[in-house]
Protein backbone atom coordinates (compact mmCIF):
# COMPACT_ATOMS: atom_id res chain seq x y z
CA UNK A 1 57.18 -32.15 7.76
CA UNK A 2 55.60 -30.40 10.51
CA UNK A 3 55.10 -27.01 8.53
CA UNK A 4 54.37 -29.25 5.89
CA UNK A 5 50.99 -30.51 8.05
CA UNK A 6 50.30 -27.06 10.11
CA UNK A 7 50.31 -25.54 6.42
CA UNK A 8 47.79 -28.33 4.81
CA UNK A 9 45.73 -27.22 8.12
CA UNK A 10 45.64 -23.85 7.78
CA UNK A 11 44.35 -24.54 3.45
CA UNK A 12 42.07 -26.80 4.63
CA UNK A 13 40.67 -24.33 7.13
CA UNK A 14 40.95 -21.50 4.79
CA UNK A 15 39.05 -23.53 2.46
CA UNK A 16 36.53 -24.53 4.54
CA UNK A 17 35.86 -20.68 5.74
CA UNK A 18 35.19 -20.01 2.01
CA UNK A 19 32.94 -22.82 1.10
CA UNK A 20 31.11 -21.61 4.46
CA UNK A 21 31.37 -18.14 3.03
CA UNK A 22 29.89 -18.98 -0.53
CA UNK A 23 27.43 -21.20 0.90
CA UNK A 24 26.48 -18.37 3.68
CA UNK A 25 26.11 -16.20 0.29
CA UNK A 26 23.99 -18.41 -1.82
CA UNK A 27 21.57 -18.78 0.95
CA UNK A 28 21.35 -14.57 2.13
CA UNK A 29 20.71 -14.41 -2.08
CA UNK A 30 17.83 -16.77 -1.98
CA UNK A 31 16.28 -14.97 0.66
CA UNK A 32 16.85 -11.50 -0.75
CA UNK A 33 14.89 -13.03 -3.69
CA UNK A 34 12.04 -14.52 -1.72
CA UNK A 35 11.65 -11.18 0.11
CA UNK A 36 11.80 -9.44 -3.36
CA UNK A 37 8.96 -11.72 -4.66
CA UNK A 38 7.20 -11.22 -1.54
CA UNK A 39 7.07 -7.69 -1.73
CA UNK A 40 6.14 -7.81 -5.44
CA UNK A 41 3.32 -9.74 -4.23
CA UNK A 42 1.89 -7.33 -1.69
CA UNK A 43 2.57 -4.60 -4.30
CA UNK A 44 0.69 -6.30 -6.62
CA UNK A 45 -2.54 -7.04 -3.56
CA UNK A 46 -2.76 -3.26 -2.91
CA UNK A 47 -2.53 -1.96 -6.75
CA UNK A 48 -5.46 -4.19 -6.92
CA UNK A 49 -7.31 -3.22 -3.98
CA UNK A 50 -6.40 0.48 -3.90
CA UNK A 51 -7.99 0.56 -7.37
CA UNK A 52 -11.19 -1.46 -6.22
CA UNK A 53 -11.46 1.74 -3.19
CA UNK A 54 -10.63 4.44 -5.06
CA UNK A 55 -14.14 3.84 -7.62
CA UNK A 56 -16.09 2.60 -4.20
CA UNK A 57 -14.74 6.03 -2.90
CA UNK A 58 -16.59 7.99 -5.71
CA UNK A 59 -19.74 7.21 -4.40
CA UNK A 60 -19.77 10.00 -1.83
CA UNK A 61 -19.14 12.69 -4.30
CA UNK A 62 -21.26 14.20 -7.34
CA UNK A 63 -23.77 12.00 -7.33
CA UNK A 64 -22.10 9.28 -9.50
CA UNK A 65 -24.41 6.62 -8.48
CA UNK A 66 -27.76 6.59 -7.69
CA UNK A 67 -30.38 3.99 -6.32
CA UNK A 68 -29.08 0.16 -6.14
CA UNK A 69 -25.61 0.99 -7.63
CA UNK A 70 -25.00 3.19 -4.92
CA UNK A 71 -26.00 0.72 -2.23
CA UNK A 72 -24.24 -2.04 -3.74
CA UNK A 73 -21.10 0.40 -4.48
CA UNK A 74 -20.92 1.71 -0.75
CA UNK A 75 -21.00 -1.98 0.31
CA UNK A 76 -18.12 -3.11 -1.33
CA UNK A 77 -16.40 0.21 -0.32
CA UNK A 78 -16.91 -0.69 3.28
CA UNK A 79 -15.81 -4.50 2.17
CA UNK A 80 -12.60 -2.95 0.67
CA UNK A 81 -12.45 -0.70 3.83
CA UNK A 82 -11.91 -4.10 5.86
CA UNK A 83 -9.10 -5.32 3.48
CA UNK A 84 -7.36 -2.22 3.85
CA UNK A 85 -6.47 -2.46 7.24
CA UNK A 86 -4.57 -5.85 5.88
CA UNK A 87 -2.25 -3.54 3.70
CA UNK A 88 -2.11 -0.03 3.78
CA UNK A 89 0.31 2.18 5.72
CA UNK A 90 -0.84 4.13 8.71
CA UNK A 91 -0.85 7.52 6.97
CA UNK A 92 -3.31 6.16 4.58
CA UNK A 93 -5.22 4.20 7.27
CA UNK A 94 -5.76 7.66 9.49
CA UNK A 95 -6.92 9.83 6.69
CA UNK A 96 -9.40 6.97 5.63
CA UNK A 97 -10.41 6.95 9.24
CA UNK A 98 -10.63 10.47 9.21
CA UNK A 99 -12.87 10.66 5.91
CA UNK A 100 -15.32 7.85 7.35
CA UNK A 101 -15.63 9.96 10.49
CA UNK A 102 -16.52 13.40 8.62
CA UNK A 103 -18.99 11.64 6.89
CA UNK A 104 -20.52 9.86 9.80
CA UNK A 105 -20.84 13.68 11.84
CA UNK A 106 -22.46 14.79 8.69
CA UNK A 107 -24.55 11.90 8.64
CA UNK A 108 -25.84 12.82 12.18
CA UNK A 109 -26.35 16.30 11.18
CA UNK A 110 -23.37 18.48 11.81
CA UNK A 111 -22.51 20.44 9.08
CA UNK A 112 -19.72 19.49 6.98
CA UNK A 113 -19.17 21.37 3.91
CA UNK A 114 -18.57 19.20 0.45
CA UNK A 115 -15.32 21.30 0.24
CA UNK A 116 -14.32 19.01 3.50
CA UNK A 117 -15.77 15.97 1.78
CA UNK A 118 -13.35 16.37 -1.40
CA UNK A 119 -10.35 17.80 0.63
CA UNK A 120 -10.60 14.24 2.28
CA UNK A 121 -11.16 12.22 -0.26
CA UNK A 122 -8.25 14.09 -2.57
CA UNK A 123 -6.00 13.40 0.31
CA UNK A 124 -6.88 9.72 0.36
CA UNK A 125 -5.63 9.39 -3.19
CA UNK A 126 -2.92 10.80 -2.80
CA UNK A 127 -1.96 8.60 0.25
CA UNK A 128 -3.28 5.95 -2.16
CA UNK A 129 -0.35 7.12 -4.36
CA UNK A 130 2.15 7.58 -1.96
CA UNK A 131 1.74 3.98 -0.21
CA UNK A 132 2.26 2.53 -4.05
CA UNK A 133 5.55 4.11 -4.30
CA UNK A 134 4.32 6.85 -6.83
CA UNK A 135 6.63 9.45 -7.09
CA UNK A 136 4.75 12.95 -7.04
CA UNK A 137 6.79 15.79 -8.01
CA UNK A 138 5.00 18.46 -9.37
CA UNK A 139 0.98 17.41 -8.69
CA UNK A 140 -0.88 18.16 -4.93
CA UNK A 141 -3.77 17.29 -3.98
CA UNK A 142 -6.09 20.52 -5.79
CA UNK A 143 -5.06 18.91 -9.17
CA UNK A 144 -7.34 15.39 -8.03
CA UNK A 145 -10.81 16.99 -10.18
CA UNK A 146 -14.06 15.76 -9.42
CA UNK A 147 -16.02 15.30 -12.90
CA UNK A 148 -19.47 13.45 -13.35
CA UNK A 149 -21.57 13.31 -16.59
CA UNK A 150 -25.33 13.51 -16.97
């Protein structure tokens, strides 16, 4: 009788362990899913704002805007430039940094070649790239072309 009992204790614990177990399981699933959609979210927030930089980006190179497009495009660069610091990774971040600061020592007269310029700016695409989880195999930086039609 005894063994009987200490044996209906020890199923009923067993049992219990494994309904804690499952239940422990359903609930480390539903957060692996929330974090999943979570992260699909912020992909989603910096495919859309990378995009939105890299055009506002263009307008320090070949003269692709002129006159009020170029005001109103370097405005919503600098607006994007704010949002960035919401999302991006710190390698991206730095060589943003680092492009804005070229440009403000050649706005105050030191000379900065437009080599620099597009060095910078190709290595802010591909940091663009990187921070999307793009793979790049075979392209660097020297394959990013500057174009502009008159």
């Amino acid at each position: 009788m005894i063994t009987t009992l200490i044996g209906a204790g020890i199923n009923g614990a067993v049992l219990l362990i494994l309904v804690f177990l499952n239940r422990s399981k359903e609930i480390k699933l539903e957060q692996l899913k929330n974090d999943l959609s979570m992260e699909k979210e912020i992909l989603n927030q910096k495919r859309e704002l990378y995009s939105q930089f890299a055009k506002y980006l263009n307008v320090f190179v070949n003269d692709r805007y002129v006159g009020d497009e170029l005001k109103m495009n370097k405005k919503k660069l600098l607006e994007s430039y704010d949002h960035l610091w919401l999302w991006a990774n710190e390698e991206l971040l730095k060589n943003i940094s680092l492009f804005f600061d070229t440009l403000v020592k050649k706005e105050n007269g030191q000379f900065i070649s437009d080599d620099e310029i597009k060095s910078l700016h190709r290595e802010i695409i591909i940091s663009l790239r990187k921070d999307l989880g793009v793979k790049t195999v075979s392209i660097d930086k020297e394959d990013y072309k500057f174009i502009s039609f008159r």
